[in-house]
C-alpha atoms as a PDB file:
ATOM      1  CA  UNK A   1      -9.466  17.027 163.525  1.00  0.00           C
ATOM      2  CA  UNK A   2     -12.043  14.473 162.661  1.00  0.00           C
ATOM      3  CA  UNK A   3     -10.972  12.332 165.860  1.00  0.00           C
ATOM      4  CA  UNK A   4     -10.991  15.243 168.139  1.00  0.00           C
ATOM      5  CA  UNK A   5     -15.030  16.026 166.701  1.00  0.00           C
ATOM      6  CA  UNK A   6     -15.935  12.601 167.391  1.00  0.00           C
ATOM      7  CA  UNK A   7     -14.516  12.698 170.800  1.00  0.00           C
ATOM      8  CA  UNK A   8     -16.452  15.583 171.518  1.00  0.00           C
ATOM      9  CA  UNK A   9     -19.364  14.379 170.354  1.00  0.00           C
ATOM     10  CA  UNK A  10     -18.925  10.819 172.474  1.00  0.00           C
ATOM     11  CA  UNK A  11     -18.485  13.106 175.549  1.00  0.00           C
ATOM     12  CA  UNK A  12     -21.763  15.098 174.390  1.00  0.00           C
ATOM     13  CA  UNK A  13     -23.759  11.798 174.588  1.00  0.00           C
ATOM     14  CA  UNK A  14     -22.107  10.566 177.009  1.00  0.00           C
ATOM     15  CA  UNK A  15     -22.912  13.684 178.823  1.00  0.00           C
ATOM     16  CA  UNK A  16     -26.409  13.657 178.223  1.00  0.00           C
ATOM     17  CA  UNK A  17     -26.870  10.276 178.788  1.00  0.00           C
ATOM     18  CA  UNK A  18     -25.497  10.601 182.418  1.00  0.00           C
ATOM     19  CA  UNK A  19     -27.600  13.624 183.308  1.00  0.00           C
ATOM     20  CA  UNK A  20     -30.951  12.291 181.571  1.00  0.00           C
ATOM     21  CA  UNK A  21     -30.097   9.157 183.555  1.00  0.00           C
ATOM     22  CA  UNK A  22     -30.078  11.412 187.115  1.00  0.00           C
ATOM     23  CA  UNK A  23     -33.569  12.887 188.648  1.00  0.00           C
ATOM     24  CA  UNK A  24     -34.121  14.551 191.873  1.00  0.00           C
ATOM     25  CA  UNK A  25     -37.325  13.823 194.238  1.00  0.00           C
ATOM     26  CA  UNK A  26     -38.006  16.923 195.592  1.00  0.00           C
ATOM     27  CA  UNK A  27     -39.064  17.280 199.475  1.00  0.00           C
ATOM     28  CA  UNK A  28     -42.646  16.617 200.031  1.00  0.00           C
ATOM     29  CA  UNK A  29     -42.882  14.355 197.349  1.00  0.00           C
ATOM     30  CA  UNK A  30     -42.296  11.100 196.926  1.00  0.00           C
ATOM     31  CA  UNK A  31     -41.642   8.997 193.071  1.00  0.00           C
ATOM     32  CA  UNK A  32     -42.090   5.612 191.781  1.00  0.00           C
ATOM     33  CA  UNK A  33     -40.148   4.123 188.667  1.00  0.00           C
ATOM     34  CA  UNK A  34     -42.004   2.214 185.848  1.00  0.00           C
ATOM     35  CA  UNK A  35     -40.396   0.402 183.122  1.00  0.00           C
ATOM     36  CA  UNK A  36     -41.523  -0.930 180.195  1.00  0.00           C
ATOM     37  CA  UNK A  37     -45.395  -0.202 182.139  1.00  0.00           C
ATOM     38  CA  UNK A  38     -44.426  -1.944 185.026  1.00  0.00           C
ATOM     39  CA  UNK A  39     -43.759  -0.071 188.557  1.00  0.00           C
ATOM     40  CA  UNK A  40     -40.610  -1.272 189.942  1.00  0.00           C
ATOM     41  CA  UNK A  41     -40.670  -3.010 192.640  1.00  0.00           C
ATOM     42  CA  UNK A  42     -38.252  -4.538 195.690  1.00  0.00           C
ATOM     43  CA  UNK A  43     -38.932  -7.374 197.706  1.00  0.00           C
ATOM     44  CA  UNK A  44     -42.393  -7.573 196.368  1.00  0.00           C
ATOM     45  CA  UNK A  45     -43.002  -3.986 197.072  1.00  0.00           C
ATOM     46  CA  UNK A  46     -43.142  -1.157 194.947  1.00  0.00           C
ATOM     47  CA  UNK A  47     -39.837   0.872 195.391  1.00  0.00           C
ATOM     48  CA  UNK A  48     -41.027   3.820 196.689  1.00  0.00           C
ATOM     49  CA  UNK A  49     -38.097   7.030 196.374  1.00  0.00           C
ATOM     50  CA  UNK A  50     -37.839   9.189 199.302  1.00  0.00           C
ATOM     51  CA  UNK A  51     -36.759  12.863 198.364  1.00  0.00           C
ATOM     52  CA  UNK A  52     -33.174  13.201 196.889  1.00  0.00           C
ATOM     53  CA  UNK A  53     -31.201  12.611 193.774  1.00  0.00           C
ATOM     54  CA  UNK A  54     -31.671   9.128 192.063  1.00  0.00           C
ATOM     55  CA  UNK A  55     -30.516   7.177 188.642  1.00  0.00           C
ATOM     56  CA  UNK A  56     -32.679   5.700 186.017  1.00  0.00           C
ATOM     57  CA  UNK A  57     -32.018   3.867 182.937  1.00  0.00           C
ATOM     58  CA  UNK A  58     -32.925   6.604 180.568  1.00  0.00           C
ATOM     59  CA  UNK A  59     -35.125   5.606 177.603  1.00  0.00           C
ATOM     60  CA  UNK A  60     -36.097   2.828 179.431  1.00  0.00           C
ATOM     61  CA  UNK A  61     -37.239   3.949 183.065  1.00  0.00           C
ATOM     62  CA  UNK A  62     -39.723   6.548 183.614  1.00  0.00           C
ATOM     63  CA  UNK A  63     -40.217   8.313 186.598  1.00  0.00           C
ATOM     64  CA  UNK A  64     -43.445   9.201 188.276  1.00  0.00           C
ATOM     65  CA  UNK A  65     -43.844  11.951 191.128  1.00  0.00           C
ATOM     66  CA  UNK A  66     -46.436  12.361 193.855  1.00  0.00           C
ATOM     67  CA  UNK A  67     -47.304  15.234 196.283  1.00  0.00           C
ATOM     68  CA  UNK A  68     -46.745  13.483 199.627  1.00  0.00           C
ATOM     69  CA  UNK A  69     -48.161  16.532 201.582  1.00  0.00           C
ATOM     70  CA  UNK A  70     -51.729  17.195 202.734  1.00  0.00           C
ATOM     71  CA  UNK A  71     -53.936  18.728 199.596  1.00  0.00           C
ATOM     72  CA  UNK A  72     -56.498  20.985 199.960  1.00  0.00           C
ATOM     73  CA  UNK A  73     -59.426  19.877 197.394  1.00  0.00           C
ATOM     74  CA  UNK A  74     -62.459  22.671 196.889  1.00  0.00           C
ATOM     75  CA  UNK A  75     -65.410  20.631 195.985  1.00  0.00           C
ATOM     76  CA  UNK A  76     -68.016  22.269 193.523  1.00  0.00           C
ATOM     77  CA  UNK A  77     -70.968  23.278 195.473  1.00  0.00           C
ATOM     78  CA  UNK A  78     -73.979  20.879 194.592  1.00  0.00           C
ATOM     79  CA  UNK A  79     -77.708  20.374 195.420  1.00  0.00           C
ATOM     80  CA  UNK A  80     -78.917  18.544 198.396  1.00  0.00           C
ATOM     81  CA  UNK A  81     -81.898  17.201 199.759  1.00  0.00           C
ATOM     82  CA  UNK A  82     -82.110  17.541 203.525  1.00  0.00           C
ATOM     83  CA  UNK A  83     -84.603  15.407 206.037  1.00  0.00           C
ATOM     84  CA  UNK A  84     -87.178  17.645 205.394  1.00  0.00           C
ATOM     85  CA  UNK A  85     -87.610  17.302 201.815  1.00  0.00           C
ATOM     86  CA  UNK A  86     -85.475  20.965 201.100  1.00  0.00           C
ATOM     87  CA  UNK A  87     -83.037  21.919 199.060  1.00  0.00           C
ATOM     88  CA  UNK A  88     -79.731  23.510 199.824  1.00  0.00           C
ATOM     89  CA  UNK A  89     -76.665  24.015 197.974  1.00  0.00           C
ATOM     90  CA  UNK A  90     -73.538  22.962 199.742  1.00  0.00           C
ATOM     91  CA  UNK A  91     -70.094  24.082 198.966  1.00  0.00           C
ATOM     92  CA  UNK A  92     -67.476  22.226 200.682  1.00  0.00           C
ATOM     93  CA  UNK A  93     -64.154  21.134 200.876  1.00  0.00           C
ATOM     94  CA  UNK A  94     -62.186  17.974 201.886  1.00  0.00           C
ATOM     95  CA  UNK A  95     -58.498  17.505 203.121  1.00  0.00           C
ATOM     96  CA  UNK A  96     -56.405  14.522 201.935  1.00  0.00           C
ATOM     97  CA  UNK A  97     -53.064  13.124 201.195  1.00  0.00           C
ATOM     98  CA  UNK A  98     -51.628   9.893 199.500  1.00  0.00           C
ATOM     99  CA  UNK A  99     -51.567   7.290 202.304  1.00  0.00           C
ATOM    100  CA  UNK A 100     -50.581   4.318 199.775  1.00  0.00           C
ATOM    101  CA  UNK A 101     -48.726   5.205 196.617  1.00  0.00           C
ATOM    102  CA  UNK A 102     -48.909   1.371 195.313  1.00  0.00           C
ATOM    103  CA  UNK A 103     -53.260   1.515 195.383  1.00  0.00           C
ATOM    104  CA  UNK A 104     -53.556   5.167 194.580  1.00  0.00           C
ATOM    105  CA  UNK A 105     -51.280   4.247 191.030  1.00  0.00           C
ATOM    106  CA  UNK A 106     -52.979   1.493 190.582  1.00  0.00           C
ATOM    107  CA  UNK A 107     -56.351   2.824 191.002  1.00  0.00           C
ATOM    108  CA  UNK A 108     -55.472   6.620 189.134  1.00  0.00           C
ATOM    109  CA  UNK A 109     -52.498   5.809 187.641  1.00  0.00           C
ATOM    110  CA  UNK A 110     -50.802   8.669 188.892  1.00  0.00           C
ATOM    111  CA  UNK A 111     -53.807  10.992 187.259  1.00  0.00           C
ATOM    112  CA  UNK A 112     -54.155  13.852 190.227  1.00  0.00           C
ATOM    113  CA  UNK A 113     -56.889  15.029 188.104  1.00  0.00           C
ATOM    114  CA  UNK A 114     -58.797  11.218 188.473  1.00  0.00           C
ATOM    115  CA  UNK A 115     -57.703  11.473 192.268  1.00  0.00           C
ATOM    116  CA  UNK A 116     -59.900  14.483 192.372  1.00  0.00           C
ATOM    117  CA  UNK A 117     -62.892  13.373 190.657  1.00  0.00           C
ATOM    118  CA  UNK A 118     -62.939  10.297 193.153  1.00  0.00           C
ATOM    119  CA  UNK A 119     -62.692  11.912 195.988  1.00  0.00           C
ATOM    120  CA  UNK A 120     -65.293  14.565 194.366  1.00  0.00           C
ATOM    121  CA  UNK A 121     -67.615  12.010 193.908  1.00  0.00           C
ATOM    122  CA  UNK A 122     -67.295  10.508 197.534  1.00  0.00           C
ATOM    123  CA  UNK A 123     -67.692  13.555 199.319  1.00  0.00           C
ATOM    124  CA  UNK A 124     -70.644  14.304 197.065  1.00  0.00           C
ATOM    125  CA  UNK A 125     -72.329  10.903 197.765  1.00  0.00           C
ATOM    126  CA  UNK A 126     -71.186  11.474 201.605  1.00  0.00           C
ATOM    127  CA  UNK A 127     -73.363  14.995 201.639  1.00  0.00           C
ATOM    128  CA  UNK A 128     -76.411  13.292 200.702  1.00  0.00           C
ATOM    129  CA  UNK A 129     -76.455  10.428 202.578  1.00  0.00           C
ATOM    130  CA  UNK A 130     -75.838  12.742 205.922  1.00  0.00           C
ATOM    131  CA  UNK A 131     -77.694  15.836 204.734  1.00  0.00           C
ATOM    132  CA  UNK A 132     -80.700  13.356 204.334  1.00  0.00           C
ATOM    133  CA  UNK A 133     -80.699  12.808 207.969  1.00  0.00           C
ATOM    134  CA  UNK A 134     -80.672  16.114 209.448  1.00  0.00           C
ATOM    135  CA  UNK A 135     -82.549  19.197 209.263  1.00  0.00           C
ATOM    136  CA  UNK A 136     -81.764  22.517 207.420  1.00  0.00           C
ATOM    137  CA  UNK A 137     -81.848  24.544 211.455  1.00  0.00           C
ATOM    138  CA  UNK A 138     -79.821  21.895 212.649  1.00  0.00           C
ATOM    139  CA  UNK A 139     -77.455  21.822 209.748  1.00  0.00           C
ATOM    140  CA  UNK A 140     -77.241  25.804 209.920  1.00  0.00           C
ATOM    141  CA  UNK A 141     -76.963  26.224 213.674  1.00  0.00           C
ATOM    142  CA  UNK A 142     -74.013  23.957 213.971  1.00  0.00           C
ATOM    143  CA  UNK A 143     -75.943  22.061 217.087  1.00  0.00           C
ATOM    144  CA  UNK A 144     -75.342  18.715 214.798  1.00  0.00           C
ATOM    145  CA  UNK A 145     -73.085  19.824 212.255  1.00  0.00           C
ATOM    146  CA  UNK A 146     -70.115  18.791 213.117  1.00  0.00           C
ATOM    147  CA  UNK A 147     -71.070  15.750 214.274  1.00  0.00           C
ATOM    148  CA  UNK A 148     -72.706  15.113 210.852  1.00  0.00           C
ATOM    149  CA  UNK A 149     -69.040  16.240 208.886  1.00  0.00           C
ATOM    150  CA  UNK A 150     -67.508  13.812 211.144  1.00  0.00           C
ATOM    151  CA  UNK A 151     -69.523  11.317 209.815  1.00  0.00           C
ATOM    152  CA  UNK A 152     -69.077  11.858 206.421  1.00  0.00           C
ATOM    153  CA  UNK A 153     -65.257  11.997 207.025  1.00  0.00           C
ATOM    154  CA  UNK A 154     -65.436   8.730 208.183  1.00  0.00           C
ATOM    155  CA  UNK A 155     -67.697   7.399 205.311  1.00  0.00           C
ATOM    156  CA  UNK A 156     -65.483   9.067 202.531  1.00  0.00           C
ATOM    157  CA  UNK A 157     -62.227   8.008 204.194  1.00  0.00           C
ATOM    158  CA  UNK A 158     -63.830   4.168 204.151  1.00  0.00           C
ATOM    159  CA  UNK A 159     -64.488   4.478 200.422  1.00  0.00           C
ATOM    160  CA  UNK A 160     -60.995   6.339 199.637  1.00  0.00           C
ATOM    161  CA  UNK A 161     -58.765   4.004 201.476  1.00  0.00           C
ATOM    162  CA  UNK A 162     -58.828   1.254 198.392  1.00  0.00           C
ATOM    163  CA  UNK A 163     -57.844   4.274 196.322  1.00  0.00           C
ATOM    164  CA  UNK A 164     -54.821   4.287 198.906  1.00  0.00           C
ATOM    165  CA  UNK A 165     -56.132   7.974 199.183  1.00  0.00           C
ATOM    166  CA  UNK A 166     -56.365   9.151 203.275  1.00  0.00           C
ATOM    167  CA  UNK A 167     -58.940  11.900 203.805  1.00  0.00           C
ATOM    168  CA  UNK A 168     -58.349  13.986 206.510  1.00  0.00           C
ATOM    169  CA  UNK A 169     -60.539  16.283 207.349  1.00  0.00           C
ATOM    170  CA  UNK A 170     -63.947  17.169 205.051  1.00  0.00           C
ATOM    171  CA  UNK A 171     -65.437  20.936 205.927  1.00  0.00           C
ATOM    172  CA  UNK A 172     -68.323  23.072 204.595  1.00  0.00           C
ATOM    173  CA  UNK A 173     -67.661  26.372 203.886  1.00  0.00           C
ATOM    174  CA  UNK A 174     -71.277  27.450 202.922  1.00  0.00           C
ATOM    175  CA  UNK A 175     -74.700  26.331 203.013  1.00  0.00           C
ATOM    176  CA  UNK A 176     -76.916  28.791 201.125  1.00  0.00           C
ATOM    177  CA  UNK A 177     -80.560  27.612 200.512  1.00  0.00           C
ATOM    178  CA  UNK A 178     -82.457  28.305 197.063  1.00  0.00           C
ATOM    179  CA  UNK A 179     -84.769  31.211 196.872  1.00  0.00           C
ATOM    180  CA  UNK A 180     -87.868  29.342 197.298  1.00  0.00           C
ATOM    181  CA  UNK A 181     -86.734  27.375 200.114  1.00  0.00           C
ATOM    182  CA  UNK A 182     -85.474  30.467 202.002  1.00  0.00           C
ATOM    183  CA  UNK A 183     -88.273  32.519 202.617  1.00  0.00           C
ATOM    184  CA  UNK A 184     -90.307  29.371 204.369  1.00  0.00           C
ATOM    185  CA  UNK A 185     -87.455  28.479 206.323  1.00  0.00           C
ATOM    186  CA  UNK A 186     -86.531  31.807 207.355  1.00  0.00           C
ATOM    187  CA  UNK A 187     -90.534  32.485 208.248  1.00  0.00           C
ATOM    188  CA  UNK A 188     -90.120  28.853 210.021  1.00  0.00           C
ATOM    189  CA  UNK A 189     -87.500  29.987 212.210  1.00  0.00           C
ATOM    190  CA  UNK A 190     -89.131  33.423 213.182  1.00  0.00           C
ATOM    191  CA  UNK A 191     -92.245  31.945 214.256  1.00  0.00           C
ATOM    192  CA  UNK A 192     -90.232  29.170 216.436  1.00  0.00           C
ATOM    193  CA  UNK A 193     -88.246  32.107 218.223  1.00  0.00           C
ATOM    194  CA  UNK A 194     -91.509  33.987 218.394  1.00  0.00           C
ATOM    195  CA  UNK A 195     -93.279  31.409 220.740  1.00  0.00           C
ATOM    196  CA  UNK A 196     -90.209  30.929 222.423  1.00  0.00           C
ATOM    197  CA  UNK A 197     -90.069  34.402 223.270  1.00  0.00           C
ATOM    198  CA  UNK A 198     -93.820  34.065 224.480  1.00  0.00           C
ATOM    199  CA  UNK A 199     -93.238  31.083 226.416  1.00  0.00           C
ATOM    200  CA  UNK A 200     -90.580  33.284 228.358  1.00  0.00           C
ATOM    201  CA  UNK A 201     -92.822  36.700 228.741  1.00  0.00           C
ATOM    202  CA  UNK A 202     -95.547  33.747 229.965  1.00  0.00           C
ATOM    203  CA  UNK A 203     -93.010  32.327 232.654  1.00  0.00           C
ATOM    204  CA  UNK A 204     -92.028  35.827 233.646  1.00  0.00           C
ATOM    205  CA  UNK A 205     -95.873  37.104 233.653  1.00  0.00           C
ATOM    206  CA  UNK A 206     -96.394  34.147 236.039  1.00  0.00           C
ATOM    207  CA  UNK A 207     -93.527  34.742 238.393  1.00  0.00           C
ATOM    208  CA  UNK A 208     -94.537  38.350 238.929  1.00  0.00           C
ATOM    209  CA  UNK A 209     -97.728  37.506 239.552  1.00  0.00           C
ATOM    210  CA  UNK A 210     -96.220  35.157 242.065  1.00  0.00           C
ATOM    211  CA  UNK A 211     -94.137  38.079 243.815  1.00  0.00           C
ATOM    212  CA  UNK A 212     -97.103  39.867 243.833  1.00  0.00           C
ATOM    213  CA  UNK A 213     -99.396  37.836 245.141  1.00  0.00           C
ATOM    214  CA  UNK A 214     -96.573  37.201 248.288  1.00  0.00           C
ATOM    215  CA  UNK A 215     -96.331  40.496 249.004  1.00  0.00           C
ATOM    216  CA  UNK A 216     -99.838  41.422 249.204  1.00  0.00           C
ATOM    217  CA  UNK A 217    -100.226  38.368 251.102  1.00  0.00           C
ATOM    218  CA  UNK A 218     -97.269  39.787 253.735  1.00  0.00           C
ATOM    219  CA  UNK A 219     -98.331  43.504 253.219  1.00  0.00           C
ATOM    220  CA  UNK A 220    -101.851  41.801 254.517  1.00  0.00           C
ATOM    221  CA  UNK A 221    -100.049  39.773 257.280  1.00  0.00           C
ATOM    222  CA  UNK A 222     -98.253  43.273 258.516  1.00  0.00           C
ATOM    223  CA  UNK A 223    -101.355  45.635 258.302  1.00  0.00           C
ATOM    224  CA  UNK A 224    -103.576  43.025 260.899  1.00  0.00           C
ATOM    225  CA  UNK A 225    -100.538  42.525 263.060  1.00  0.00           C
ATOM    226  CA  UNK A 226    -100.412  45.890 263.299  1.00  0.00           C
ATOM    227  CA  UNK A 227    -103.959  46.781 263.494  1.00  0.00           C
ATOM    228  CA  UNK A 228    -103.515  44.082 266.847  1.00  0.00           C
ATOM    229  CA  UNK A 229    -101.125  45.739 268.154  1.00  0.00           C
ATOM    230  CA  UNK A 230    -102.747  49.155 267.679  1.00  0.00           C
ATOM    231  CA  UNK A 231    -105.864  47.815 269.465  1.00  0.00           C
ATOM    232  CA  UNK A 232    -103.900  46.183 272.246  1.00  0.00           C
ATOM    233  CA  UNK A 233    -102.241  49.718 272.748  1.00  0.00           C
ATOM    234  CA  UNK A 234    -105.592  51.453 272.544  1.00  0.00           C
ATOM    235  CA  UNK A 235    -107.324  48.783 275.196  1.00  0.00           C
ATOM    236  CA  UNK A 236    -103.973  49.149 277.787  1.00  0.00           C
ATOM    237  CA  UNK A 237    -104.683  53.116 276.881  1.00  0.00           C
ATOM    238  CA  UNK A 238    -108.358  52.945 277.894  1.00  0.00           C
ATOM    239  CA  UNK A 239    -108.211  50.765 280.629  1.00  0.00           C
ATOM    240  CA  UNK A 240    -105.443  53.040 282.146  1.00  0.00           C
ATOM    241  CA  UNK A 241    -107.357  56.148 281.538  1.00  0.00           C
ATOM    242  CA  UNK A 242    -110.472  54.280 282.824  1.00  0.00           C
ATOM    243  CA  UNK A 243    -108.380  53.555 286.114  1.00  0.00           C
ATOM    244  CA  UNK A 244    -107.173  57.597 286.370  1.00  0.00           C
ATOM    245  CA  UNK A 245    -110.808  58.699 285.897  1.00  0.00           C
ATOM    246  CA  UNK A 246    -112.236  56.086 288.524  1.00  0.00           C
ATOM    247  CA  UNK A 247    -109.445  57.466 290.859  1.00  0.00           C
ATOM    248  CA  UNK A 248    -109.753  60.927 290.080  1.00  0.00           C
ATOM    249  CA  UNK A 249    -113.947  60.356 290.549  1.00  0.00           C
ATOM    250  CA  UNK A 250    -112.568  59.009 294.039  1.00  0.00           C
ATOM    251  CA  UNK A 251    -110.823  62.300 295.283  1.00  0.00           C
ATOM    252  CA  UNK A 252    -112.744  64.916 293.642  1.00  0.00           C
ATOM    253  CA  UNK A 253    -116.230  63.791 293.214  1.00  0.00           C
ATOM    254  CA  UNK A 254    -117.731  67.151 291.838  1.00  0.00           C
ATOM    255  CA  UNK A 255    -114.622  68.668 289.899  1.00  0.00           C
ATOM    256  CA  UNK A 256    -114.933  64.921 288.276  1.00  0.00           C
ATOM    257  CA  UNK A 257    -118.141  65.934 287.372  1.00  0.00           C
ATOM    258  CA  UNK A 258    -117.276  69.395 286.629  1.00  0.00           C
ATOM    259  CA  UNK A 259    -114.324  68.305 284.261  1.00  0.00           C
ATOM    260  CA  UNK A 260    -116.616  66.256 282.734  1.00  0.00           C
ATOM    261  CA  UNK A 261    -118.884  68.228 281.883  1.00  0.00           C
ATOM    262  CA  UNK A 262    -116.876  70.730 280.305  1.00  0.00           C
ATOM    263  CA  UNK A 263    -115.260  67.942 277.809  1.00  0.00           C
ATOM    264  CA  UNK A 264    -119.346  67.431 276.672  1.00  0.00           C
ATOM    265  CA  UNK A 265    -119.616  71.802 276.277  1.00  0.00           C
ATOM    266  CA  UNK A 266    -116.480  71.571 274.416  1.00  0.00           C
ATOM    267  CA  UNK A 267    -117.391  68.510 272.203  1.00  0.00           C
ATOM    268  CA  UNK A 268    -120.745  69.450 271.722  1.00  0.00           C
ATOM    269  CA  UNK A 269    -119.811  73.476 270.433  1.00  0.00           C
ATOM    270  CA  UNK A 270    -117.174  72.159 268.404  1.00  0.00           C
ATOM    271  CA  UNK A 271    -119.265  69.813 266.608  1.00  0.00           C
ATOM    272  CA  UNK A 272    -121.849  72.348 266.096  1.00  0.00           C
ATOM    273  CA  UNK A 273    -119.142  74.111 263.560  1.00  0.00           C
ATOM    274  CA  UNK A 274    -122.727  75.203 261.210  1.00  0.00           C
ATOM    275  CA  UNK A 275    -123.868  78.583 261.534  1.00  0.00           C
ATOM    276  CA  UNK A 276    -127.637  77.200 261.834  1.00  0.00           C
ATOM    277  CA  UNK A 277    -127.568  74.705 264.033  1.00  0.00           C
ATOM    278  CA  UNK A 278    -130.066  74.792 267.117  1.00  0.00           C
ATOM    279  CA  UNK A 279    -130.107  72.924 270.612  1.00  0.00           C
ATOM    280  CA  UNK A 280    -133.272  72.162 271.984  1.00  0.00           C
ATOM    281  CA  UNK A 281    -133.118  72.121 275.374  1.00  0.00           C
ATOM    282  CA  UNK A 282    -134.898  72.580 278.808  1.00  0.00           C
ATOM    283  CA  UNK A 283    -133.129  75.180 280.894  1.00  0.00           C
ATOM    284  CA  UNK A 284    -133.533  73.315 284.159  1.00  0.00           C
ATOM    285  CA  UNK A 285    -131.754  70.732 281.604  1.00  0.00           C
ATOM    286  CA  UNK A 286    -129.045  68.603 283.617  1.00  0.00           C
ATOM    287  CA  UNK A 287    -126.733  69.495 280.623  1.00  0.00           C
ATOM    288  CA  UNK A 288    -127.098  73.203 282.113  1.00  0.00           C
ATOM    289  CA  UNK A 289    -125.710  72.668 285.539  1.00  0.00           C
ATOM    290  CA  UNK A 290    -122.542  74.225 285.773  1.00  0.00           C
ATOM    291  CA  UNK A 291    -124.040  76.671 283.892  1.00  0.00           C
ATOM    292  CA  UNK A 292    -126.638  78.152 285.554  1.00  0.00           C
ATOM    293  CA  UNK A 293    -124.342  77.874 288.649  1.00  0.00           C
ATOM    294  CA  UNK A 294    -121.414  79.879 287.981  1.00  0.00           C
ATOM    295  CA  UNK A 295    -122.953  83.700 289.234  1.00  0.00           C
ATOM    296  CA  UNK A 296    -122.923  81.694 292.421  1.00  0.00           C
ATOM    297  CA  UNK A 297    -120.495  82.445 295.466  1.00  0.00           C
END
């Protein structure tokens, strides 16, 4: 009885000792082995364990794990100081992924929490050293903004790769300016489209007055053309009736005359259209002619 309790017990350890010495690396991460404090290593490189099941010494190896994927890191939104001597509070966040697992353990030893502070810290010291550059409506219009987060990308990514650390994209998710640094941009920004906006109603206030002054010059070109061509008309007009009179005179001597003088009663009465007006004349008057002769046979 007391053998078979022992050999249970042997099995138990045994047992535990086989599946303590077994660990699995899970997909998307990767592990590293330290023993006795030291990471092992093969070849002169640390021994890196791709995803899978693996041994260790138990009691004696350790086993470290690492997120091998691409980490999303939400950076806490901080005070900056832009070109123009304003403030605005930036809240951010940065991409990044373990691109070395030998540096980044032997610069955090596999702290994710000190992994975050450093890269906190970079992006931080990235913001200010491009948000010094450029101005708040250039930041917030976007017309240099992502050139400026490439360029911090590239600075933090410079800084991070001793940390083994690979930063792959950095983004801002908000820029919201204090109080007192709102109102005077804002006011900035109205005024700016304002004479924009009267530099456009000034260009369109000249080009109508362009147009107009065309087509009063044309409307001016038409009405003496026209006027030309009404006198023209008017001179063939006269000239013709000038040549019907002179050949009508030719025929008909005295109805010429007679006609004539009719169109002179006729013009004369019709122009006399008030009640009180008077003609002076002598009867034996010329004007009287045809008058005084039509009683005759």
């Amino acid at each position: 009885m007391q053998k078979s309790m022992m050999g249970l017990a042997t099995l138990i350890i045994i047992g535990g000792l086989a599946y303590s010495s077994m660990y699995t690396v899970e997909q998307g991460s990767r592990a590293l082995l330290v023993r006795l404090g030291k990471v092992e290593q093969k070849d002169g490189k640390v021994a890196l364990k791709m995803p899978g099941l693996h041994f260790k010494w138990p009691g004696v190896e350790g086993v470290l794990t690492f997120n091998a994927r691409i980490q999303n890191l939400s950076i806490d939104a901080s005070r900056i100081v832009t070109k123009e001597k304003k403030d605005v509070i930036v809240d951010s966040f940065v991409k990044w992924k373990i691109d070395s697992f030998e540096r980044y353990y032997t610069a955090t030893g596999g702290d994710a929490l000190r992994a975050q502070v450093l890269i906190s810290q970079q992006v931080n010291d990235g913001l200010r050293a491009e948000f010094g550059n450029a101005s708040i409506q250039e930041l917030l219009a976007g017309g240099k903004r992502d050139q400026v987060m490439k360029d911090i990308r590239d600075t933090v990514e410079s800084k991070l790769t001793n940390y083994g650390i690979y930063v792959v994209d950095v983004r801002i998710k908000q820029i919201n300016l204090p109080t007192e640094v709102a109102d005077s941009v804002f006011a900035r920004m109205r005024a700016e489209r304002e004479q924009e906006a009267s530099k456009i109603r000034a260009e369109g206030q000249e080009q109508a007055e362009i147009v107009r002054a065309r087509a009063d010059a044309r409307k001016i070109e038409i009405l003496a053309r026209s006027e030309l061509n009404a006198q023209k008309f008017r001179a063939a007009g006269d000239k013709q009736a000038a040549s019907i009179y002179t050949k009508a005179y030719s025929v008909a001597p005295e109805f010429y005359s007679f006609y004539r003088s009719l169109e002179a009663y006729k013009n004369s009465f019709e122009s006399a259209n008030n009640k009180d007006s008077v003609f002076v004349l002598q009867p034996n008057s010329e004007f009287f002619k045809y008058f005084n002769s039509t009683g005759k046979g």
